[in-house]
C-alpha atoms as a PDB file:
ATOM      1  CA  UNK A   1      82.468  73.966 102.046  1.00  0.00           C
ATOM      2  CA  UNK A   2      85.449  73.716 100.356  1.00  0.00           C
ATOM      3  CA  UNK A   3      86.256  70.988  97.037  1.00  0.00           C
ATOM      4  CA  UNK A   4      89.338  68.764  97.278  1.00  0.00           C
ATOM      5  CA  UNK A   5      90.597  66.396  94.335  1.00  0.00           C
ATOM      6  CA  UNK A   6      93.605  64.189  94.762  1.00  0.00           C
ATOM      7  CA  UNK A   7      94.737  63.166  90.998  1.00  0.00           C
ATOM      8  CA  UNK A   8      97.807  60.749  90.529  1.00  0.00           C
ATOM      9  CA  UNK A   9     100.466  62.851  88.644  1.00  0.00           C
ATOM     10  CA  UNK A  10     103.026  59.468  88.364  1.00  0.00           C
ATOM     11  CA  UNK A  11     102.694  56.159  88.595  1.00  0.00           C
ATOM     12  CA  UNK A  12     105.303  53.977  89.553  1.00  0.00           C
ATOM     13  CA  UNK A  13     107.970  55.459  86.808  1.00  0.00           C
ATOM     14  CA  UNK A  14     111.593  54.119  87.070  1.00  0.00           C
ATOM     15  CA  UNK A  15     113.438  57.258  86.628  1.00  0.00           C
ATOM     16  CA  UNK A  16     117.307  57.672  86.181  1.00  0.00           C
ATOM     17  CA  UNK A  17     117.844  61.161  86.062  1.00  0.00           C
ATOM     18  CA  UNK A  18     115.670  64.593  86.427  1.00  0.00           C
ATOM     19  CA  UNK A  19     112.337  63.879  86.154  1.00  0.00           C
ATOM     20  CA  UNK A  20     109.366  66.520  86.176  1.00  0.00           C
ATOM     21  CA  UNK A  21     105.638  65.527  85.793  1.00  0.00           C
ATOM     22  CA  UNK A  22     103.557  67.124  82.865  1.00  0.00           C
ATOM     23  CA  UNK A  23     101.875  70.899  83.519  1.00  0.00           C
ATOM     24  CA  UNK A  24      98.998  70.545  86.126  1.00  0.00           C
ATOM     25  CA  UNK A  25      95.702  73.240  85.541  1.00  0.00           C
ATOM     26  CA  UNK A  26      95.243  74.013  89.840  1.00  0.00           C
ATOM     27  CA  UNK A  27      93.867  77.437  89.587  1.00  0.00           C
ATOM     28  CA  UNK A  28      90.524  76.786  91.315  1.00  0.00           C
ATOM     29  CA  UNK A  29      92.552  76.006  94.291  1.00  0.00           C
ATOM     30  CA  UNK A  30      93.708  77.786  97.537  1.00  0.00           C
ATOM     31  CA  UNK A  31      96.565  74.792  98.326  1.00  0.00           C
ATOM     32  CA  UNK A  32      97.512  71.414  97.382  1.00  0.00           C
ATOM     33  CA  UNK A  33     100.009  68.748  99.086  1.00  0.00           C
ATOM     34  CA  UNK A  34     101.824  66.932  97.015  1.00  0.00           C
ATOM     35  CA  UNK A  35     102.785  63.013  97.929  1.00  0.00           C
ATOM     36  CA  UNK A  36     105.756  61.532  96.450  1.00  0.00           C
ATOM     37  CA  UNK A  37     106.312  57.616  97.925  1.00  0.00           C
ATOM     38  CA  UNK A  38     109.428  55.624  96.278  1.00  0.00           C
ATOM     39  CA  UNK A  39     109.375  51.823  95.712  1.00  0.00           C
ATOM     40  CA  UNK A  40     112.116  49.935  96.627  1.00  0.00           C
ATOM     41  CA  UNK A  41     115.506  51.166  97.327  1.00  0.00           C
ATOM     42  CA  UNK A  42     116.498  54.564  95.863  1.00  0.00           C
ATOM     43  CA  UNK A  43     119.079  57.308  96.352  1.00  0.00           C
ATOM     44  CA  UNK A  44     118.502  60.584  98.429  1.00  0.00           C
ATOM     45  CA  UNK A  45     115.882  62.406  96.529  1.00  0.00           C
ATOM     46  CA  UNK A  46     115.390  66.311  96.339  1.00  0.00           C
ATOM     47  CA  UNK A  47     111.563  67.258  95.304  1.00  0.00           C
ATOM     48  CA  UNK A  48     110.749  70.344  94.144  1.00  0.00           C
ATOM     49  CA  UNK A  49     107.374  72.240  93.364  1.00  0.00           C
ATOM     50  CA  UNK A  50     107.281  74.336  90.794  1.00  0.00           C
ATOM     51  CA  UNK A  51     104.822  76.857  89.469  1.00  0.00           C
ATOM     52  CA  UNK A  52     104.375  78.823  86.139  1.00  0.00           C
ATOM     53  CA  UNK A  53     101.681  81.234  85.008  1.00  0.00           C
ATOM     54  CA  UNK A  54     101.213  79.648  81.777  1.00  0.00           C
ATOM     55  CA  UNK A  55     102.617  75.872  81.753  1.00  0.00           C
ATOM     56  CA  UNK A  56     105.800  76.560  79.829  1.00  0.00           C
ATOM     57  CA  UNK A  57     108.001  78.980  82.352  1.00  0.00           C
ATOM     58  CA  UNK A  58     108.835  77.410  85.579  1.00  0.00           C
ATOM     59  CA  UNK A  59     109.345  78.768  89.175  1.00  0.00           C
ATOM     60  CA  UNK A  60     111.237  76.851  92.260  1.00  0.00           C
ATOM     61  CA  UNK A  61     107.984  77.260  94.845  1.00  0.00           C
ATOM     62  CA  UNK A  62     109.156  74.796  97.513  1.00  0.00           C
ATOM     63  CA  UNK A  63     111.480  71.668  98.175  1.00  0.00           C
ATOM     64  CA  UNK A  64     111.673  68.973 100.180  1.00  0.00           C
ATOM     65  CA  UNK A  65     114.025  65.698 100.450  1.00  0.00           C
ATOM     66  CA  UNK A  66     113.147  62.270 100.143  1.00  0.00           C
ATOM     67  CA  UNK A  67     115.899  60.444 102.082  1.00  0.00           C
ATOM     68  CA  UNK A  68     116.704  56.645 100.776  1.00  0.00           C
ATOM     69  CA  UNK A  69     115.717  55.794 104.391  1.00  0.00           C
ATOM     70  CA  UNK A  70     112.524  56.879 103.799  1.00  0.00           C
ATOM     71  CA  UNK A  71     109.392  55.865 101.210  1.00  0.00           C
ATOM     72  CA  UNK A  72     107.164  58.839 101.589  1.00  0.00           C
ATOM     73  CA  UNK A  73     107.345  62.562 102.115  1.00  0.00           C
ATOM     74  CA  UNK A  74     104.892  65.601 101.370  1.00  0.00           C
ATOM     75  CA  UNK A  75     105.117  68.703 100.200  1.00  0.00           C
ATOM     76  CA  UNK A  76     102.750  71.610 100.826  1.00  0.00           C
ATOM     77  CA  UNK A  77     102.364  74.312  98.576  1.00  0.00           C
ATOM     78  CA  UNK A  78      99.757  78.157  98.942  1.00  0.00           C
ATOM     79  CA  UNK A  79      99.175  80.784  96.757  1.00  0.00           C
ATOM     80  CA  UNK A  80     100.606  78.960  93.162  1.00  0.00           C
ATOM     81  CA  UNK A  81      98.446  80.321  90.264  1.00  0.00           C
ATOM     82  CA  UNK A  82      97.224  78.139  87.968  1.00  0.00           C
ATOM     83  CA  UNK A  83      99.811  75.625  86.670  1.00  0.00           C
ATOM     84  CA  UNK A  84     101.856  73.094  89.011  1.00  0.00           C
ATOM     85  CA  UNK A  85     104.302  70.326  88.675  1.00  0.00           C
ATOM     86  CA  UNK A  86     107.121  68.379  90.615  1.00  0.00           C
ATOM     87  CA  UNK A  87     110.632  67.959  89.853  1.00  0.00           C
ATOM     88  CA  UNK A  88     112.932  65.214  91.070  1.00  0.00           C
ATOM     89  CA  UNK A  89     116.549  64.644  90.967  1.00  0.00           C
ATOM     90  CA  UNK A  90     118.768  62.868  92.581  1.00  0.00           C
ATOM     91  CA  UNK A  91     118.626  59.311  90.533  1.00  0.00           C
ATOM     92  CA  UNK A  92     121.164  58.702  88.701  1.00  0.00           C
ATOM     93  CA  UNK A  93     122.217  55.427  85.917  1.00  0.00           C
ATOM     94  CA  UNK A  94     123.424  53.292  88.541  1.00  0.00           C
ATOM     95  CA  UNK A  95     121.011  54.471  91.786  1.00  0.00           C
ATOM     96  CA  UNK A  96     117.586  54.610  90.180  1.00  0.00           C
ATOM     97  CA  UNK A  97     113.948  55.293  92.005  1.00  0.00           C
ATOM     98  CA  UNK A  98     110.478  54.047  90.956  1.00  0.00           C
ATOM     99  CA  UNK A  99     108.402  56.748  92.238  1.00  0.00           C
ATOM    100  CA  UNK A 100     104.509  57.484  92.632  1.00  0.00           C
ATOM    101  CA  UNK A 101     103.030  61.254  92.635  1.00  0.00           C
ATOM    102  CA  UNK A 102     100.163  62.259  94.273  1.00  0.00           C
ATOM    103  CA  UNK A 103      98.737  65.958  93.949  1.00  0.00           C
ATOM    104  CA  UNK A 104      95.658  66.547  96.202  1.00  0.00           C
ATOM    105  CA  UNK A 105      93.958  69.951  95.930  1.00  0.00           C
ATOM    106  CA  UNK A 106      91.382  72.126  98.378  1.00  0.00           C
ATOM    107  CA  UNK A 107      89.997  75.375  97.294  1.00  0.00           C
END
């Protein structure tokens, strides 16, 4: 039987310009989906996973886009190591997002 945890990585943060969430520890599991949902109206958002072996260098691992049509999108991520974490661009001064960011991990 495998464990899952789903852990809220943001909350409903206004951002207005590249955002990344802090270092998550995953290495006890096999995959992980990330959620990202936006509130409200926001621009075109690009999401990208990233992955590091010790929480300081970073690693592109997969992308998706969140388009301002749309309020939620996942992204699936495999074989990552141990540390995680989500980048977002796309917002901007005068086109912000408010956005929420879910990580759930199996392993």
């Amino acid at each position: 039987m495998q464990t899952t945890n789903t852990s809220v990585l943001t909350r409903r943060v206004r951002i207005s310009d590249e955002y990344a969430t802090l270092p998550y520890e995953a290495g006890w599991a096999i995959e992980g989906v990330f959620f990202i949902q936006a509130e409200g109206e926001h621009p075109d958002l690009t999401i990208t996973a990233e992955v590091s072996p010790d929480g300081i260098n970073w690693r592109m691992r997969a992308q998706a886009t969140l388009a301002a049509a749309e309020s939620l999108v996942d992204l699936p991520i495999d074989r990552f190591g141990n540390w995680l974490r989500l980048r977002v661009t796309g917002a901007t001064p005068e086109a912000t997002a408010r956005v929420l960011v879910h990580l759930n991990l199996k392993g």
